[in-house]
PDB file of N, CA and C in Angstrom:
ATOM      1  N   UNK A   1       0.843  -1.181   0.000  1.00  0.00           N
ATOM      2  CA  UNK A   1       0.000   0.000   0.000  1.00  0.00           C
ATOM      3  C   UNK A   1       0.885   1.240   0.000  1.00  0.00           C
ATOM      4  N   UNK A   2       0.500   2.194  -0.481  1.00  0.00           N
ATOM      5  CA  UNK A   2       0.909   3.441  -0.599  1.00  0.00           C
ATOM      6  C   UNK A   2       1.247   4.568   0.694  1.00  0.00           C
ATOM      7  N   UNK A   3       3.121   4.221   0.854  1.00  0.00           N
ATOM      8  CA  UNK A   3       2.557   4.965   2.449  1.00  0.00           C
ATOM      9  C   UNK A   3       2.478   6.361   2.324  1.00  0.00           C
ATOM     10  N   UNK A   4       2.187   7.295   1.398  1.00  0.00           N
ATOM     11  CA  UNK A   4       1.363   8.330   1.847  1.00  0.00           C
ATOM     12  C   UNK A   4       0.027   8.577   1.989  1.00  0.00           C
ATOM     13  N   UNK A   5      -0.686   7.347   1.607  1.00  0.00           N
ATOM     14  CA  UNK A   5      -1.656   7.268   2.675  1.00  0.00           C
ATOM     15  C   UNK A   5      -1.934   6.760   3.895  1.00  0.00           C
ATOM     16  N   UNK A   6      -0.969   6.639   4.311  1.00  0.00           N
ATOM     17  CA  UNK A   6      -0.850   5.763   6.043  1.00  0.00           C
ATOM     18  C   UNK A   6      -0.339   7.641   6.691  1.00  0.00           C
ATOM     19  N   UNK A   7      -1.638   7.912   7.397  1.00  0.00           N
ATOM     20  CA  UNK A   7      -1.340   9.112   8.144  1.00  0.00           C
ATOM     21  C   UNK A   7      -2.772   8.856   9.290  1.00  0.00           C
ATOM     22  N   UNK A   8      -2.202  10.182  10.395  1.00  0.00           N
ATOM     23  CA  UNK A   8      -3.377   9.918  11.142  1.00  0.00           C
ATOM     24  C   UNK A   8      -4.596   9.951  10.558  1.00  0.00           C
ATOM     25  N   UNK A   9      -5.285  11.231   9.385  1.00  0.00           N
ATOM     26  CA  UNK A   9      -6.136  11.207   9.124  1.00  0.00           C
ATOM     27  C   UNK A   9      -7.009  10.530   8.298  1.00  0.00           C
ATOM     28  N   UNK A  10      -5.663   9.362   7.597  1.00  0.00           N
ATOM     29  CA  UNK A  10      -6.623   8.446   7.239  1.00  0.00           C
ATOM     30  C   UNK A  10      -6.594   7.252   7.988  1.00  0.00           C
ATOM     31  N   UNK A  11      -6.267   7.438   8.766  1.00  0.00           N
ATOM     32  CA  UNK A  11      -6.452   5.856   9.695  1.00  0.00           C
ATOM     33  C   UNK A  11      -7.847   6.214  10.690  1.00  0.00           C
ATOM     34  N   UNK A  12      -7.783   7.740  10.785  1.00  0.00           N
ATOM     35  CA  UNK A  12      -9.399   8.094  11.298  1.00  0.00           C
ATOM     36  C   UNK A  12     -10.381   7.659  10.670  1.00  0.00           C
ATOM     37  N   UNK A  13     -10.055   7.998   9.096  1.00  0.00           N
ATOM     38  CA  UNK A  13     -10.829   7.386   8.395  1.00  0.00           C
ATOM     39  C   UNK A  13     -11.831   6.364   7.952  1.00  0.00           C
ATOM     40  N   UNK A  14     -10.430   5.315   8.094  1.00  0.00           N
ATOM     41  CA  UNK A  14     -10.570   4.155   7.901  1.00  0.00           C
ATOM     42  C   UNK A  14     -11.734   3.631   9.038  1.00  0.00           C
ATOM     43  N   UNK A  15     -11.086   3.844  10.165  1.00  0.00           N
ATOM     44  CA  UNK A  15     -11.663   3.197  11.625  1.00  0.00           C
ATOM     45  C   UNK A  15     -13.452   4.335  11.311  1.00  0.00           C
ATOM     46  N   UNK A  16     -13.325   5.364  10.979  1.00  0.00           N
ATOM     47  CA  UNK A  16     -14.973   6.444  10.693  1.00  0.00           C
ATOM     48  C   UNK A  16     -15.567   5.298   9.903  1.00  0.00           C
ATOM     49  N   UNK A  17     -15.188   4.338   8.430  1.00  0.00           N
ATOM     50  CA  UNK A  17     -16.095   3.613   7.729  1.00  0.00           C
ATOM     51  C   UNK A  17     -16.185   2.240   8.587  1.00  0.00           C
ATOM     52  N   UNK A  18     -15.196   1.977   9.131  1.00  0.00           N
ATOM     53  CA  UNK A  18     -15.509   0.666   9.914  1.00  0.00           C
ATOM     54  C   UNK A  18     -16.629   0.275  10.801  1.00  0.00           C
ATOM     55  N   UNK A  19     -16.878   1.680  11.062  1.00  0.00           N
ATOM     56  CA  UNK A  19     -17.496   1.864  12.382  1.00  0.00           C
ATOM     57  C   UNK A  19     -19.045   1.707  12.350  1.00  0.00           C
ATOM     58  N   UNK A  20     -19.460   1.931  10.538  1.00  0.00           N
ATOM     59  CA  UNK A  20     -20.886   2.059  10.187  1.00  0.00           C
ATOM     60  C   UNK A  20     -21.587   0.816  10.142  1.00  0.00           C
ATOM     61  N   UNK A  21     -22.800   0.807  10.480  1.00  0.00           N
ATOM     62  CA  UNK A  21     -23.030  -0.592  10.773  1.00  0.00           C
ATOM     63  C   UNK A  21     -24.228  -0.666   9.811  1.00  0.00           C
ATOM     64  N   UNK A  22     -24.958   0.090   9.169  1.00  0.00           N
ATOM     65  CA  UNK A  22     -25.869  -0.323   7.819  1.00  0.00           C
ATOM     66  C   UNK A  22     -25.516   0.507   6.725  1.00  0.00           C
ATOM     67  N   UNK A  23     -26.181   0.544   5.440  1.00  0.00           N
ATOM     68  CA  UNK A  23     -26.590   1.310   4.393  1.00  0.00           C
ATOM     69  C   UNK A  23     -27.029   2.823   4.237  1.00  0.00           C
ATOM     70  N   UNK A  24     -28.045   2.554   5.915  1.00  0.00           N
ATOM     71  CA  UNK A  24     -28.760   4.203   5.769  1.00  0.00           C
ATOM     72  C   UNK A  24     -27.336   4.935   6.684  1.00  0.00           C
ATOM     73  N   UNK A  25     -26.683   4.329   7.323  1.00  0.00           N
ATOM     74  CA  UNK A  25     -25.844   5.041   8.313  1.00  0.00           C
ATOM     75  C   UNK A  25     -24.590   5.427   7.447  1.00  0.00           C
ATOM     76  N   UNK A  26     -24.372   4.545   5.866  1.00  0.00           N
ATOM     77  CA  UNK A  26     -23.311   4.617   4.792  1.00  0.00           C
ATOM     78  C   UNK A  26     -23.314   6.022   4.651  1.00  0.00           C
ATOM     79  N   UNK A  27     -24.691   6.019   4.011  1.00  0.00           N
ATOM     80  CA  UNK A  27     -25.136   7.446   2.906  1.00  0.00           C
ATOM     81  C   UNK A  27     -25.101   8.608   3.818  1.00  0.00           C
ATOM     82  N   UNK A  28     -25.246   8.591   4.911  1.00  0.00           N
ATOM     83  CA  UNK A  28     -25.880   9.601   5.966  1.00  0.00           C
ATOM     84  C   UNK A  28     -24.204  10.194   5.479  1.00  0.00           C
ATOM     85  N   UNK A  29     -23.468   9.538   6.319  1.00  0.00           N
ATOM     86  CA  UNK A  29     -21.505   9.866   6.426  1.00  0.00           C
ATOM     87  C   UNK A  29     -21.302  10.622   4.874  1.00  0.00           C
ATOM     88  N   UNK A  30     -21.705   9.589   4.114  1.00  0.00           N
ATOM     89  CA  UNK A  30     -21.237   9.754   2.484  1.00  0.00           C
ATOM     90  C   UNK A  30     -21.602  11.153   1.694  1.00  0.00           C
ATOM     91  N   UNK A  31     -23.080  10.859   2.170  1.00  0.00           N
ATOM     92  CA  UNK A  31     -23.554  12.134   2.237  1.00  0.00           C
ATOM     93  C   UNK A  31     -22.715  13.961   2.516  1.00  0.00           C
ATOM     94  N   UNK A  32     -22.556  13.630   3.890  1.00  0.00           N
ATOM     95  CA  UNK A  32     -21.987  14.531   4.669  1.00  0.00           C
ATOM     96  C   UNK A  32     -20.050  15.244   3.943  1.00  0.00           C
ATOM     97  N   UNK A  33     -19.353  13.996   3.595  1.00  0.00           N
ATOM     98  CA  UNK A  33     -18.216  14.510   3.785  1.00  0.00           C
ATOM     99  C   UNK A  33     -17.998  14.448   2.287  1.00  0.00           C
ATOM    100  N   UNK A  34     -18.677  13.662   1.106  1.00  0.00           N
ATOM    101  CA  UNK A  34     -18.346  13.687  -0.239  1.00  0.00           C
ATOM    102  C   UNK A  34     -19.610  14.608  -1.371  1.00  0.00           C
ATOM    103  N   UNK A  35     -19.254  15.190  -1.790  1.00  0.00           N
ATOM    104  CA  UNK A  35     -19.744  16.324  -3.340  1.00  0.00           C
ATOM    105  C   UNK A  35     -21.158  14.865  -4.280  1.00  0.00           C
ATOM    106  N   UNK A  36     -22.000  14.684  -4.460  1.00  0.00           N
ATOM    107  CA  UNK A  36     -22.495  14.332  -4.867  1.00  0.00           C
ATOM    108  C   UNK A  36     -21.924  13.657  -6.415  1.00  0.00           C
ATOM    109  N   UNK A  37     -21.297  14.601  -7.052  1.00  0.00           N
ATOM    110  CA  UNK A  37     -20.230  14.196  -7.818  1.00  0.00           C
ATOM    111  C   UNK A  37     -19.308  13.098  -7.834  1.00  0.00           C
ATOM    112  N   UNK A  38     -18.850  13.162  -6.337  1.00  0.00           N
ATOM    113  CA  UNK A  38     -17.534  12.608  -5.746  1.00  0.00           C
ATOM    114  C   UNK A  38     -18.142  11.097  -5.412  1.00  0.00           C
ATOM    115  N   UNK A  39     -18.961  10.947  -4.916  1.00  0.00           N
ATOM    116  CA  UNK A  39     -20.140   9.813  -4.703  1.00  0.00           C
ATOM    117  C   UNK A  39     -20.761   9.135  -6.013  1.00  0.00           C
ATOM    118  N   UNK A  40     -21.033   9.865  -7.054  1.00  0.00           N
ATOM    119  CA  UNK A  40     -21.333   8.988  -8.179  1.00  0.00           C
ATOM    120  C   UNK A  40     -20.161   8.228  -8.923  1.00  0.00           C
ATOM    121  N   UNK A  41     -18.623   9.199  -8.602  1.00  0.00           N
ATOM    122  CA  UNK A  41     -17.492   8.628  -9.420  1.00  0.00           C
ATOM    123  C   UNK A  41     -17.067   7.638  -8.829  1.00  0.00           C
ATOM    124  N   UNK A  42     -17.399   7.540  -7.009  1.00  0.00           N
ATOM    125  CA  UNK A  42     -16.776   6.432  -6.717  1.00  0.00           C
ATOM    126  C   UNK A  42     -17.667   5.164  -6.924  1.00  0.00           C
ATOM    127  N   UNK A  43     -18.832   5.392  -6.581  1.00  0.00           N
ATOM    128  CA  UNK A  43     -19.900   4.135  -7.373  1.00  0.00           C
ATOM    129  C   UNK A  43     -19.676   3.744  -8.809  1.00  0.00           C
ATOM    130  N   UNK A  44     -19.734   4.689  -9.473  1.00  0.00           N
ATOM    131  CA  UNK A  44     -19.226   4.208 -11.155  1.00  0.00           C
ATOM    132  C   UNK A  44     -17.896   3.566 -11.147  1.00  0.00           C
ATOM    133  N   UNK A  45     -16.995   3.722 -10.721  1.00  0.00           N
ATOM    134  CA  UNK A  45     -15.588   3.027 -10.402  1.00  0.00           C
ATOM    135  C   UNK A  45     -16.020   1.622  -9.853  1.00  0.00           C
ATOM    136  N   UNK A  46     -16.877   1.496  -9.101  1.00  0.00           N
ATOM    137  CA  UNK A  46     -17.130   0.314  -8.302  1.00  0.00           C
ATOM    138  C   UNK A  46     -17.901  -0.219  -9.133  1.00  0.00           C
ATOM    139  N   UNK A  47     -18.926  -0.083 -10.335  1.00  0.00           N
ATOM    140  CA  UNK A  47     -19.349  -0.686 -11.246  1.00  0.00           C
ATOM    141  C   UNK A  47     -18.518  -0.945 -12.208  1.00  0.00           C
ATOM    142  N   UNK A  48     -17.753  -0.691 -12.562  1.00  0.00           N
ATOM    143  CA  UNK A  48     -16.574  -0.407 -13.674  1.00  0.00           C
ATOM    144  C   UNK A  48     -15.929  -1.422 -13.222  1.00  0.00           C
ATOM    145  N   UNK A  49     -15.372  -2.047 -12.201  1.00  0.00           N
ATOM    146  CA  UNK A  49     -14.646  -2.937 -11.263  1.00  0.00           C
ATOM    147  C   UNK A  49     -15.432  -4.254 -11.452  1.00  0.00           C
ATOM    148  N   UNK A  50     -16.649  -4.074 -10.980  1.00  0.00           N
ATOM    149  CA  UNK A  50     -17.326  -5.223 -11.350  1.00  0.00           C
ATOM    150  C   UNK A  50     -17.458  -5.608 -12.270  1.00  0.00           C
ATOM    151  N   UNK A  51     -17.868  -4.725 -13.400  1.00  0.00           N
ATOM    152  CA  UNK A  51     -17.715  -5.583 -14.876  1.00  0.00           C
ATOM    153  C   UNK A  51     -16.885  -6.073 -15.284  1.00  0.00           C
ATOM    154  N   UNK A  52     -15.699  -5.526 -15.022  1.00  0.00           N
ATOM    155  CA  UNK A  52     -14.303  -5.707 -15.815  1.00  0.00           C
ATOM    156  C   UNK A  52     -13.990  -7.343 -15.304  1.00  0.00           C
ATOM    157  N   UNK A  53     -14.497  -7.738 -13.754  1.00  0.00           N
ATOM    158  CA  UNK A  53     -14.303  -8.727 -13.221  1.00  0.00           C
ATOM    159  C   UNK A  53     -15.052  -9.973 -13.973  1.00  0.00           C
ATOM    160  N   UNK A  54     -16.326  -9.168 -14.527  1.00  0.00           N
ATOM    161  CA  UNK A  54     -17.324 -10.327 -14.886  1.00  0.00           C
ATOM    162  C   UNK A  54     -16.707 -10.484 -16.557  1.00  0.00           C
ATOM    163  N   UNK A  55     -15.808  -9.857 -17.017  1.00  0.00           N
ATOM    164  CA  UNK A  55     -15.201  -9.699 -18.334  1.00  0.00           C
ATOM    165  C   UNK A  55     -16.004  -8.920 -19.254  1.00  0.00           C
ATOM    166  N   UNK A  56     -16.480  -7.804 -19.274  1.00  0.00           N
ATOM    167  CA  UNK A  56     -17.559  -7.458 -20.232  1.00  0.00           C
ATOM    168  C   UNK A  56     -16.433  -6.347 -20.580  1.00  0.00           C
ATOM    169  N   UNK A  57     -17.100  -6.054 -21.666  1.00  0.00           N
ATOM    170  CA  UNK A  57     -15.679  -5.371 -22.914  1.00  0.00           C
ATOM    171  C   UNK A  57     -15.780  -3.559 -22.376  1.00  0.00           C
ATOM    172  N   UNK A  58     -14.976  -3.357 -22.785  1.00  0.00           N
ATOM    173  CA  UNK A  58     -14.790  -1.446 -22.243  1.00  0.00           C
ATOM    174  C   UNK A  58     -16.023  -0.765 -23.083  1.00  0.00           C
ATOM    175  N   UNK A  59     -16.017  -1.532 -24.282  1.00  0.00           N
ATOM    176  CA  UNK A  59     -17.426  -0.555 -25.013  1.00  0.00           C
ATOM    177  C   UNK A  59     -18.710  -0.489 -24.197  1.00  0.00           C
ATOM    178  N   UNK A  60     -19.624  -2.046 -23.447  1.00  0.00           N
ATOM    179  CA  UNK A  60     -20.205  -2.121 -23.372  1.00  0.00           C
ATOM    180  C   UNK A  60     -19.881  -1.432 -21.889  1.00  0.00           C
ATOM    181  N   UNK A  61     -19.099  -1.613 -20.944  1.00  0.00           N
ATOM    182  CA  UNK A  61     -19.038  -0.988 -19.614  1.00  0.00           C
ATOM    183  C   UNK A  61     -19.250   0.583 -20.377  1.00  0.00           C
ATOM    184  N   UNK A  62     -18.774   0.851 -20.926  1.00  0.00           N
ATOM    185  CA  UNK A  62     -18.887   2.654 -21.205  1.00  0.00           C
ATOM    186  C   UNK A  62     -20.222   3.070 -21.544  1.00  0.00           C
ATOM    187  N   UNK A  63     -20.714   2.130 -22.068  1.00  0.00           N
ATOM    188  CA  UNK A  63     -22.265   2.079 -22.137  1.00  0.00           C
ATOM    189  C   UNK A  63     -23.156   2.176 -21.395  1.00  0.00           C
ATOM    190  N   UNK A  64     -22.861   1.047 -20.614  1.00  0.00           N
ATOM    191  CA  UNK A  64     -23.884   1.157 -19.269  1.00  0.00           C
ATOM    192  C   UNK A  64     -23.663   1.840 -18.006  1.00  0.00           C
ATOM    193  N   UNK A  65     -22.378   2.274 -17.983  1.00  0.00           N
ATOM    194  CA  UNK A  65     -21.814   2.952 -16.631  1.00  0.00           C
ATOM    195  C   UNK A  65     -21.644   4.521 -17.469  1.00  0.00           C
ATOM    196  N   UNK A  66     -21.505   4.818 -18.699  1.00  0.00           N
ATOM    197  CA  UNK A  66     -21.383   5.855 -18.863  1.00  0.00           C
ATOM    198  C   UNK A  66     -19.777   6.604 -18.357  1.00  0.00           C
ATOM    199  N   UNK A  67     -18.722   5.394 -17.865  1.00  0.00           N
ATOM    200  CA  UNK A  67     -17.508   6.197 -17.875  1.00  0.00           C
ATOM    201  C   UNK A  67     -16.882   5.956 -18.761  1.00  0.00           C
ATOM    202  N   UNK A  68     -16.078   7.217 -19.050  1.00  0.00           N
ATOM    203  CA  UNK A  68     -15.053   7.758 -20.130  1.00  0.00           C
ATOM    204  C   UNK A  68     -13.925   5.937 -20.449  1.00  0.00           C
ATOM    205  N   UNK A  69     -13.065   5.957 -21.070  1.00  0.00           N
ATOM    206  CA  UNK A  69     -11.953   4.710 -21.332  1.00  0.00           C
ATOM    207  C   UNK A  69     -11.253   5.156 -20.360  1.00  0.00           C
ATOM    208  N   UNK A  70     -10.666   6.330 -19.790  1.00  0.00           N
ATOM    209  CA  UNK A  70      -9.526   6.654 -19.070  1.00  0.00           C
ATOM    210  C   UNK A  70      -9.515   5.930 -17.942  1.00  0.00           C
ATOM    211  N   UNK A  71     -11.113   6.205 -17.562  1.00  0.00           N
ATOM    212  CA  UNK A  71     -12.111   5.370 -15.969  1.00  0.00           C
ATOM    213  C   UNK A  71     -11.506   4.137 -16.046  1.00  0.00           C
ATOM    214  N   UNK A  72     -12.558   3.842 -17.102  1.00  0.00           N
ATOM    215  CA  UNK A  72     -12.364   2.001 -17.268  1.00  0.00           C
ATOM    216  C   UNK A  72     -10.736   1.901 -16.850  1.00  0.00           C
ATOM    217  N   UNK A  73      -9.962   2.257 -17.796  1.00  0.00           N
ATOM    218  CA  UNK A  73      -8.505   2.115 -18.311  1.00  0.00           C
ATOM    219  C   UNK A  73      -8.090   1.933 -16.262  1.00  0.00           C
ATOM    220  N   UNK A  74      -8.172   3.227 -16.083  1.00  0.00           N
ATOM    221  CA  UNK A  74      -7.460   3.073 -14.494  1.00  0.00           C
ATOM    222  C   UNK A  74      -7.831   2.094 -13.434  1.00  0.00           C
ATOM    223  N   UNK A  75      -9.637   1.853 -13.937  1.00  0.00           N
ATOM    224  CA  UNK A  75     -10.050   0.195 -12.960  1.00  0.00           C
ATOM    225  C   UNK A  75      -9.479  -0.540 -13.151  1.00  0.00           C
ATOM    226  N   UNK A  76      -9.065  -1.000 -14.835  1.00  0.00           N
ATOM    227  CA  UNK A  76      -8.728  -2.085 -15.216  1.00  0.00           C
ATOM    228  C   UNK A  76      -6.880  -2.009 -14.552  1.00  0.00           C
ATOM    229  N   UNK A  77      -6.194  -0.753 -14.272  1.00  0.00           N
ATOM    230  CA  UNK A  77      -4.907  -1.064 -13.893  1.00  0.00           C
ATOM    231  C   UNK A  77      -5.070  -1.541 -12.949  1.00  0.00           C
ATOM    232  N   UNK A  78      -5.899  -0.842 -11.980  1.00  0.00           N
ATOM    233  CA  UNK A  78      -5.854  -1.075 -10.555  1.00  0.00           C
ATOM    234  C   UNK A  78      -6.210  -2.530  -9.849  1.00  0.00           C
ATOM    235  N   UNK A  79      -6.883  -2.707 -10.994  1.00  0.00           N
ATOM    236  CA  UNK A  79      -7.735  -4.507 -10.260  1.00  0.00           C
ATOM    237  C   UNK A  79      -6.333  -4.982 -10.751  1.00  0.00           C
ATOM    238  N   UNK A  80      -5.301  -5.333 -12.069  1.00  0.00           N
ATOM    239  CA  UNK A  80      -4.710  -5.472 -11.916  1.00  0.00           C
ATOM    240  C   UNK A  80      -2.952  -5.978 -11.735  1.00  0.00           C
ATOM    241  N   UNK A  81      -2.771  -4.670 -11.222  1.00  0.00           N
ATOM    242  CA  UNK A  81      -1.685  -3.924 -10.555  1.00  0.00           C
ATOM    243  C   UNK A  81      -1.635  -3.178  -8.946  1.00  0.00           C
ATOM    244  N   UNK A  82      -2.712  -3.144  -8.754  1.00  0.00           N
ATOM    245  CA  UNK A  82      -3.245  -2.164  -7.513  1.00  0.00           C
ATOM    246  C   UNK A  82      -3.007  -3.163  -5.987  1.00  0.00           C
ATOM    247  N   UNK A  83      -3.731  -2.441  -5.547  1.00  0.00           N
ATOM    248  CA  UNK A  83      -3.277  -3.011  -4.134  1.00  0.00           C
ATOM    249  C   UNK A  83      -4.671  -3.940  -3.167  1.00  0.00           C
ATOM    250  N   UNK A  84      -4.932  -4.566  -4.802  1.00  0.00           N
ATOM    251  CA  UNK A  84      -6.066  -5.785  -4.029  1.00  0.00           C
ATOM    252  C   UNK A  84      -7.080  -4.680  -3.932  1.00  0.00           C
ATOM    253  N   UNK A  85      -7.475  -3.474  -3.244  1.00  0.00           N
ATOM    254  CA  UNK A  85      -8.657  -3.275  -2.518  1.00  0.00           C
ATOM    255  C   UNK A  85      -9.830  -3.680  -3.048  1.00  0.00           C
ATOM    256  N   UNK A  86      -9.751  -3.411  -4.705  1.00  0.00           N
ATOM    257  CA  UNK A  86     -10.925  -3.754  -5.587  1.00  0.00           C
ATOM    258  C   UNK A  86     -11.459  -5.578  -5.317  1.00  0.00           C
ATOM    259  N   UNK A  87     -10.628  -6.206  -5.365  1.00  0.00           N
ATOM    260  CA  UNK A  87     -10.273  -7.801  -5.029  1.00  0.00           C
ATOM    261  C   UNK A  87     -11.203  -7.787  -3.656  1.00  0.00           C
ATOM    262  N   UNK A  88     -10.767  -7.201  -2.876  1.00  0.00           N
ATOM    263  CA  UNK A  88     -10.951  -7.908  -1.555  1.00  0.00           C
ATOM    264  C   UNK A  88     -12.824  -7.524  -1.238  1.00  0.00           C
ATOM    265  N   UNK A  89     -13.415  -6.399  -1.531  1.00  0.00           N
ATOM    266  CA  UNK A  89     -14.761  -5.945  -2.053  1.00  0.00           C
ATOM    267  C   UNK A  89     -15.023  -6.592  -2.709  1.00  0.00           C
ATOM    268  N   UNK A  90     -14.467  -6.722  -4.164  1.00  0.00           N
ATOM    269  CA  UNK A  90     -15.635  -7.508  -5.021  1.00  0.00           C
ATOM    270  C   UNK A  90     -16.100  -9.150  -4.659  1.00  0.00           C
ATOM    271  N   UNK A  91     -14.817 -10.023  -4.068  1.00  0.00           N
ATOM    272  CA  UNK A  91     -14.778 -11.063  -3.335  1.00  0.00           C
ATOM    273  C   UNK A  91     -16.062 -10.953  -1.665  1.00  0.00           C
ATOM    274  N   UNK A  92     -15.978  -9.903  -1.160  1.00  0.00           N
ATOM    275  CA  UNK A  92     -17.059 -10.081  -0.369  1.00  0.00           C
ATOM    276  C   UNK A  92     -18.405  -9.495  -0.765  1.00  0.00           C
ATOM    277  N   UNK A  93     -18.404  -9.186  -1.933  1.00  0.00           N
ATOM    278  CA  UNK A  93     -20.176  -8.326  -2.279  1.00  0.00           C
ATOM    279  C   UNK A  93     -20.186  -9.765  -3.249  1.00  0.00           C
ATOM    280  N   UNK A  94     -19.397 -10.480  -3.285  1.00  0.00           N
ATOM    281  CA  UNK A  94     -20.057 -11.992  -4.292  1.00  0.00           C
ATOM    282  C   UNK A  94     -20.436 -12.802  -3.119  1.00  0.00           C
ATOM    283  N   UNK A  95     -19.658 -12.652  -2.412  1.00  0.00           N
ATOM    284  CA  UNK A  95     -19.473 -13.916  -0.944  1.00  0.00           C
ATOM    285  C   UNK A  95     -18.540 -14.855  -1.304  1.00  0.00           C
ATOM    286  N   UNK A  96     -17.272 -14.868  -2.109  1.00  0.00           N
ATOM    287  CA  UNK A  96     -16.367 -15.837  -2.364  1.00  0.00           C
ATOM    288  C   UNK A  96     -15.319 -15.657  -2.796  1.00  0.00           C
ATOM    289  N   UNK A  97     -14.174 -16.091  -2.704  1.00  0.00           N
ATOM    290  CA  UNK A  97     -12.960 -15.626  -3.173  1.00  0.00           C
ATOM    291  C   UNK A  97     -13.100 -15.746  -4.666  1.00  0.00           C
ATOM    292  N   UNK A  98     -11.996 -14.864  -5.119  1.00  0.00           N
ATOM    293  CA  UNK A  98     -11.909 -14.954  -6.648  1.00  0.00           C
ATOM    294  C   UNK A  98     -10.986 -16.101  -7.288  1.00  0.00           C
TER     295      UNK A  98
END
C-alpha cells in the first residue's frame, strides 16, 4: 500500500467507515463529507470494477456505466496492478474468493 496514505487522518478514516453498521448510516456519512459528484465517481468506479471482473468489454461498460476509457482504463490497472482493494470488495459483495 501506498505509504502516503498511512497518516493519522486516514487511519481516522478508515476506523470512521468501519465503524458504520448499515446502508442508511453509509449514505448519511457519504452524504456529509463527499460532493455528490464525488459519490457517483466512486460508485461508477465500483461498477466499472465489477464488470471488468465479470469480463464485459470497455465498449459495453462505457455504455452502461457511462464512464469515459480513461475510468475504465485506471479500474482495469488497478484490479490489476493495484493493491487488491478492488479484489478484496468484489470477493465479499459476491461472498467468495476470486
Amino acid at each position: 500500500m501506498n505509504s502516503k496514505l498511512r497518516t493519522k487522518e486516514t487511519a481516522m478514516l478508515c476506523q470512521a467507515f468501519l465503524s458504520l453498521e448499515s446502508e442508511e448510516e453509509c449514505l448519511a456519512f457519504f452524504e456529509d463529507i463527499l460532493t455528490v459528484q464525488e459519490m457517483q465517481s466512486i460508485a461508477q468506479r465500483l461498477s466499472v470494477a465489477r464488470m471488468l471482473d465479470q469480463g464485459q468489454t470497455y465498449d459495453d461498460i462505457a455504455r452502461i456505466t457511462g464512464a469515459s476509457s480513461a475510468t475504465i482504463s485506471r479500474v482495469k490497472r488497478a484490479l490489476s496492478f493495484g493493491a487488491d482493494g478492488y479484489r478484496v470488495v468484489l470477493d465479499k459483495l459476491h461472498g467468495s474468493p476470486h
